[in-house]
N, C-alpha and C. Protein backbone atom coordinates (compact mmCIF):
# COMPACT_ATOMS: atom_id res chain seq x y z
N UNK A 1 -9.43 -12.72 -6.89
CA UNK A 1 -9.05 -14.11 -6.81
C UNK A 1 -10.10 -14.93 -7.57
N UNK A 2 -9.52 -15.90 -8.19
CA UNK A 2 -10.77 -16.77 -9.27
C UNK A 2 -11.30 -17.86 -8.29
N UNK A 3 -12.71 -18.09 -8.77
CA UNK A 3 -13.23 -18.88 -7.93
C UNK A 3 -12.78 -20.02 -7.41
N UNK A 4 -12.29 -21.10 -8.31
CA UNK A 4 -11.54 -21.99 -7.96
C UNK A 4 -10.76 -22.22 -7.23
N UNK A 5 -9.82 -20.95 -7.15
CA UNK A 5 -8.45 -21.14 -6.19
C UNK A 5 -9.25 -20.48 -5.49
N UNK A 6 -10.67 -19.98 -4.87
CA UNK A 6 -10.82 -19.50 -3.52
C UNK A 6 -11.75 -20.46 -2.60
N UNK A 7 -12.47 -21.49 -4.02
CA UNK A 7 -12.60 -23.13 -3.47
C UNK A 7 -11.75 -23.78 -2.96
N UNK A 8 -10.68 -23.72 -3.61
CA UNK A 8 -9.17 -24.63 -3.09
C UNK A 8 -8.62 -24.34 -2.03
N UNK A 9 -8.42 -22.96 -1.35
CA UNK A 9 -8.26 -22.51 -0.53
C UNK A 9 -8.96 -22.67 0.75
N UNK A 10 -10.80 -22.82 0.98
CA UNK A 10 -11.49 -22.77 1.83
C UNK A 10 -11.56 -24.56 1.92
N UNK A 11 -11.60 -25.36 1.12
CA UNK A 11 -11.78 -26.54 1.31
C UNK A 11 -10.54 -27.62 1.67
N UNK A 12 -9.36 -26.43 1.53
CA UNK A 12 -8.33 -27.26 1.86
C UNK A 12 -8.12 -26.97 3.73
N UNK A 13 -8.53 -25.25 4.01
CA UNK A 13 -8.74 -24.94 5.30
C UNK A 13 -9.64 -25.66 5.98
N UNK A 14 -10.91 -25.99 5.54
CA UNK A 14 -11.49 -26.96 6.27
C UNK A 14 -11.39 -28.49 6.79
N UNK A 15 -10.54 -28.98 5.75
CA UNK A 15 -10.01 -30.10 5.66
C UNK A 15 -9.05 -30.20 6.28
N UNK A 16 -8.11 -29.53 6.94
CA UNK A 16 -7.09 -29.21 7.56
C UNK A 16 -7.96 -29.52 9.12
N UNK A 17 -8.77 -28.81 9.69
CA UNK A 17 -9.20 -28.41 10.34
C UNK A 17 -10.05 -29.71 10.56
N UNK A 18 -10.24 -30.71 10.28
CA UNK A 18 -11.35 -32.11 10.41
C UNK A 18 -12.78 -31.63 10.11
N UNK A 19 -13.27 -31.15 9.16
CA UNK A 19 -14.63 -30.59 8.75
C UNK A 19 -15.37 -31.93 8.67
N UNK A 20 -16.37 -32.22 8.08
CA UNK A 20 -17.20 -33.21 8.06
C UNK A 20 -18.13 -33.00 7.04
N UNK A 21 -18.13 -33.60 5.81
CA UNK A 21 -19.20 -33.74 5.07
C UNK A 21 -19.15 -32.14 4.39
N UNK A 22 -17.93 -32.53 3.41
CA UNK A 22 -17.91 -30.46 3.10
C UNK A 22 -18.76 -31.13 1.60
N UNK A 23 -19.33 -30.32 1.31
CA UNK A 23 -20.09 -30.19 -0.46
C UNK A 23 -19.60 -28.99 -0.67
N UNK A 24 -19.38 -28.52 -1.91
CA UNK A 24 -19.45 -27.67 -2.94
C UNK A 24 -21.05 -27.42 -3.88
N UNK A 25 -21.20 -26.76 -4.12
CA UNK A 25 -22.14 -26.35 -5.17
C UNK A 25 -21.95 -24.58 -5.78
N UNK A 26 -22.19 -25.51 -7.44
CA UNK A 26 -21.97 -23.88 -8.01
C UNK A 26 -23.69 -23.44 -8.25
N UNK A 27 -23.66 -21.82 -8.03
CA UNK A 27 -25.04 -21.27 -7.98
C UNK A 27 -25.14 -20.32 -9.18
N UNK A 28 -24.24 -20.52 -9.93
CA UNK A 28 -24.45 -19.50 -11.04
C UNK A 28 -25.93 -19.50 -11.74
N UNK A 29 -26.06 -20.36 -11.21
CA UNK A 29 -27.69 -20.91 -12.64
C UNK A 29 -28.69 -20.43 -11.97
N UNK A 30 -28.72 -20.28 -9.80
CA UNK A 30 -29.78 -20.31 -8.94
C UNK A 30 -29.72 -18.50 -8.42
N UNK A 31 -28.16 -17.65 -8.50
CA UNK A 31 -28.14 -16.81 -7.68
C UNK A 31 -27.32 -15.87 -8.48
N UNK A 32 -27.66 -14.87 -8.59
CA UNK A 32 -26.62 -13.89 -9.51
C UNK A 32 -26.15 -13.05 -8.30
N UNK A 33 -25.85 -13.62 -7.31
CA UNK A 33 -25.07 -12.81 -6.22
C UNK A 33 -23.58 -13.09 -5.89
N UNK A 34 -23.66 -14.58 -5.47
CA UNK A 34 -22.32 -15.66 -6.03
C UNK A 34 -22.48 -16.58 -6.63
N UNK A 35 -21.46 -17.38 -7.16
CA UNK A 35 -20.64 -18.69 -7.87
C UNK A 35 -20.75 -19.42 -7.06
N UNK A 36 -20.37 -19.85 -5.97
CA UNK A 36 -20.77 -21.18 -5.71
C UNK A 36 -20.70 -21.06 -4.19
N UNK A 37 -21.50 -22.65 -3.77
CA UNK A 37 -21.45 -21.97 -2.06
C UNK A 37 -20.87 -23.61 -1.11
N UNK A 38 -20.31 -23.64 -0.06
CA UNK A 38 -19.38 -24.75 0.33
C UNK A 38 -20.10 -24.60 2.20
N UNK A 39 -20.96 -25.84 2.09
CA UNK A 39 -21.46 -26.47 3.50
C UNK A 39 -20.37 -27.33 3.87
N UNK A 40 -20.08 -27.34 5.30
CA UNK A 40 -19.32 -28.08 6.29
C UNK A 40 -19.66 -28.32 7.35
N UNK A 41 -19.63 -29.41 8.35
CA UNK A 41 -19.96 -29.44 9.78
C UNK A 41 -18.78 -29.53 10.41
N UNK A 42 -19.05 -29.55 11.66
CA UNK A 42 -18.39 -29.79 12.87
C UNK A 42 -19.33 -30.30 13.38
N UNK A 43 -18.65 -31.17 14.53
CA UNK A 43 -18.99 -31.62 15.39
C UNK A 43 -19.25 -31.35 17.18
N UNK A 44 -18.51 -29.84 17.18
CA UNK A 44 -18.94 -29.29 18.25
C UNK A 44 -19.44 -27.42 18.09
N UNK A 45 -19.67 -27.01 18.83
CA UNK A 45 -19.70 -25.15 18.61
C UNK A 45 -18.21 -24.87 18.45
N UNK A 46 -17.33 -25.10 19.45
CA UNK A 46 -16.04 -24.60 19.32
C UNK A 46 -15.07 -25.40 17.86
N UNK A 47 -15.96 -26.18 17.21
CA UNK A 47 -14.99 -26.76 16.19
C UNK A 47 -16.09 -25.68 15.46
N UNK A 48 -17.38 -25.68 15.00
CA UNK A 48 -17.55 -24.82 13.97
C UNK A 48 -17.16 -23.60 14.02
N UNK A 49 -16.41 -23.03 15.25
CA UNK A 49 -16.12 -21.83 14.94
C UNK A 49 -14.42 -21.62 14.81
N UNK A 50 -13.94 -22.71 14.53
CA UNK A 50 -12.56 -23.43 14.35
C UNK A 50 -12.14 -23.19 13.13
N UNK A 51 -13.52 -24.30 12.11
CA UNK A 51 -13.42 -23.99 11.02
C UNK A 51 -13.78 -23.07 9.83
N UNK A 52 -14.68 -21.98 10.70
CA UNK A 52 -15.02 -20.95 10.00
C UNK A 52 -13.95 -20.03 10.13
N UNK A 53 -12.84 -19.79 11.18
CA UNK A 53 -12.01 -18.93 11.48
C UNK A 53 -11.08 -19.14 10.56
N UNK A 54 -10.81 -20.72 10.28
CA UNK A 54 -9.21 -21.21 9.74
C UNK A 54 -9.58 -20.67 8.42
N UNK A 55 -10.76 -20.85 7.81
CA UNK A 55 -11.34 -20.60 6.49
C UNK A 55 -11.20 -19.10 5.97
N UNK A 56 -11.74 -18.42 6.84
CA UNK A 56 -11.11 -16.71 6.81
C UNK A 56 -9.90 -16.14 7.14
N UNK A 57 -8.71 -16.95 8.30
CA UNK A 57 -7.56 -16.82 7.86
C UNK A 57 -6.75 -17.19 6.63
N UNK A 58 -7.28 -18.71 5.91
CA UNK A 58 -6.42 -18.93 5.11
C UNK A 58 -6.51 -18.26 3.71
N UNK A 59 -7.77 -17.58 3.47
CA UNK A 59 -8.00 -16.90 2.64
C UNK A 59 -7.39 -15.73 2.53
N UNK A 60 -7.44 -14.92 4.15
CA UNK A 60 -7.22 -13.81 4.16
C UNK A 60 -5.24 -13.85 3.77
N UNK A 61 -4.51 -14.52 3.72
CA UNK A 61 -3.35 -15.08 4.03
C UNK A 61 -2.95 -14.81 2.56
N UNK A 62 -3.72 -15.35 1.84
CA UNK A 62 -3.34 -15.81 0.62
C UNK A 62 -4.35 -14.50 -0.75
N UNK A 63 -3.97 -13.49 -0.22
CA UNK A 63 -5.03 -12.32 -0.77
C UNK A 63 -6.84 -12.16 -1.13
N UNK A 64 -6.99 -13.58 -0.78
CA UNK A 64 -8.51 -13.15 -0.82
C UNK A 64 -9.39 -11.93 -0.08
N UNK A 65 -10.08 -11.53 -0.13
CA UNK A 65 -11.25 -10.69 0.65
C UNK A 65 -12.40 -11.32 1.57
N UNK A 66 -12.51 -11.07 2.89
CA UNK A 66 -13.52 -11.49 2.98
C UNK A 66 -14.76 -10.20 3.57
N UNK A 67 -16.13 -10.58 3.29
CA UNK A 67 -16.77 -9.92 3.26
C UNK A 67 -18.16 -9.35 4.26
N UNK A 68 -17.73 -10.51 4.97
CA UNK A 68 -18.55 -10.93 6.17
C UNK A 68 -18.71 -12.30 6.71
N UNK A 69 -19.07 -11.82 8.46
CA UNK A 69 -19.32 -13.18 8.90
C UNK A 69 -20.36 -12.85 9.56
N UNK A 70 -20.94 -14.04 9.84
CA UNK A 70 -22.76 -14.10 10.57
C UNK A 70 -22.48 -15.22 11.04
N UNK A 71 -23.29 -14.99 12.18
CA UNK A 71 -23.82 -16.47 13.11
C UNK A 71 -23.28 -16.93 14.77
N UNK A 72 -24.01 -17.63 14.52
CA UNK A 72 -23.62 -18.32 16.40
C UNK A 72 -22.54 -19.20 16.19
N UNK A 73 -22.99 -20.13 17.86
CA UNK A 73 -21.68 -21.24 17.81
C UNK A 73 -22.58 -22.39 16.95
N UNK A 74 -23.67 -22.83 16.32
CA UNK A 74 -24.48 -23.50 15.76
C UNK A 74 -24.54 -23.35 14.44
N UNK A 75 -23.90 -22.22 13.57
CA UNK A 75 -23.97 -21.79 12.09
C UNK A 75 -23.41 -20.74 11.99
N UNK A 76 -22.09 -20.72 11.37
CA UNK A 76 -21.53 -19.43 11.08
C UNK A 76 -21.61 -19.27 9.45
N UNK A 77 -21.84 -18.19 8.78
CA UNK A 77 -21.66 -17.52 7.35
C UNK A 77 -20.51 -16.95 7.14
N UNK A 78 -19.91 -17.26 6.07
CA UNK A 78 -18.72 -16.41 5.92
C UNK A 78 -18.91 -16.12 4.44
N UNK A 79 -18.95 -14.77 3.95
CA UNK A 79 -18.98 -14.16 2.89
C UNK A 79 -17.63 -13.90 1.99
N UNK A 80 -17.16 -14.52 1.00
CA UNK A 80 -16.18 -14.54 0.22
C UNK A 80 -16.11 -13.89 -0.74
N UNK A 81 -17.20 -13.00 -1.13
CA UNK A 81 -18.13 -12.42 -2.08
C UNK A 81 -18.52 -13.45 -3.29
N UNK A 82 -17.25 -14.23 -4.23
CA UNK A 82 -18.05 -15.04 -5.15
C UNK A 82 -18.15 -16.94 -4.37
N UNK A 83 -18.02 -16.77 -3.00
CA UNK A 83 -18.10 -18.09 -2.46
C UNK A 83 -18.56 -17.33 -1.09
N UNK A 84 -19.82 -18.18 -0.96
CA UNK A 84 -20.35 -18.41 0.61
C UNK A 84 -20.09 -19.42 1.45
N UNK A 85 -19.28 -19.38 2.01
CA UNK A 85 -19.23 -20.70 3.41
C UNK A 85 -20.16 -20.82 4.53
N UNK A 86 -20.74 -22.28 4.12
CA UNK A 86 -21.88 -22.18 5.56
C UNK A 86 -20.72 -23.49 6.38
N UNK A 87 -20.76 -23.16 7.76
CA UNK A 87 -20.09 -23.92 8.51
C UNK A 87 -21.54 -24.23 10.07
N UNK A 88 -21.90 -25.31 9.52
CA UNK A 88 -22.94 -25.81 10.72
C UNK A 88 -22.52 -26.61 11.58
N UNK A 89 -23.16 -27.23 12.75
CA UNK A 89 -23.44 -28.07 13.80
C UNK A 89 -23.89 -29.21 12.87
N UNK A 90 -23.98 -30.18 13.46
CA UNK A 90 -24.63 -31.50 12.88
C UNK A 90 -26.15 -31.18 12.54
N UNK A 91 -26.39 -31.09 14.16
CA UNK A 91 -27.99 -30.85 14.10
C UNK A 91 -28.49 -29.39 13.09
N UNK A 92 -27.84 -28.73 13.10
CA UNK A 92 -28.56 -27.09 12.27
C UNK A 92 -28.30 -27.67 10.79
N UNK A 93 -27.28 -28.50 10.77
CA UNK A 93 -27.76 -28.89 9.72
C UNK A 93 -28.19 -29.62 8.70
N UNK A 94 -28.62 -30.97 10.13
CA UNK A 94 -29.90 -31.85 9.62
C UNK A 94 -31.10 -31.07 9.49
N UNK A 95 -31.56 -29.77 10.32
CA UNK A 95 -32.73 -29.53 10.22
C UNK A 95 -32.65 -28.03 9.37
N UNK A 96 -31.78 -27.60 8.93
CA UNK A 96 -31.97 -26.27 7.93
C UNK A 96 -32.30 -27.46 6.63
N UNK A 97 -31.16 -28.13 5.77
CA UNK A 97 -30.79 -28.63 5.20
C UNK A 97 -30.27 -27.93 3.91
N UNK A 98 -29.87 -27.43 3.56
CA UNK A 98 -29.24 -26.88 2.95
C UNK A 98 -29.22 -27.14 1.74
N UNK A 99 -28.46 -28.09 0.84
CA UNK A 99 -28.06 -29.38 0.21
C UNK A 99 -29.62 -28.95 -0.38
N UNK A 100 -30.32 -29.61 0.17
CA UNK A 100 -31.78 -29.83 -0.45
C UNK A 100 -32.50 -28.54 -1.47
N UNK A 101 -32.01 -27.53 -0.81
CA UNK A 101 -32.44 -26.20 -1.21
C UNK A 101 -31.89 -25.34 -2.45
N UNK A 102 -30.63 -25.69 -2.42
CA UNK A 102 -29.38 -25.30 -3.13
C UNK A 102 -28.94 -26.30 -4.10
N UNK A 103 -29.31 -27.29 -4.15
CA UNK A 103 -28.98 -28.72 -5.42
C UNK A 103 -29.93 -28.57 -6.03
């Protein structure tokens, strides 16, 4: 699946789902592991794990692969292989910050 339509896919699942503050960033320049990586919050544990689920069904739905998941009810990872989804809490991710690290 090309990156794009597996952006289009995870950001339309999240968006579906009331995400909060989704970014995109491509990492080709920072990471020769993946293409690009897509932060989202929720606003509770049971919504981030809402929208990390809807994100790996709608992919999985639509032939993508997924490759793994990691994390609590505070930060889940979901491995897309050329897209990483981080799906945080508010707070994990005022204080990881992400954004900062990865821009």
């Amino acid at each position: 699946m090309k990156t794009a339509t597996l952006l289009d896919l995870i950001q339309n699942a999240l968006e579906n789902v009331k995400a909060q503050n989704i970014v995109c960033f491509d990492t080709t320049s920072k990471s020769p592991l993946f293409e690009a990586m897509v932060i989202a919050s929720g606003t509770s544990e049971r919504q981030v794990a809402a929208l990390a689920r809807r994100a790996l069904e709608d992919v999985k739905k639509n032939g993508g692969e997924v490759f793994g998941v990691e994390g609590s009810s505070g930060w889940v990872l979901v491995d897309f292989g050329a897209v990483l989804l981080n799906v945080m809490s508010l707070d994990a991710r005022a204080y990881y910050n992400l954004e900062e690290l990865w821009a």
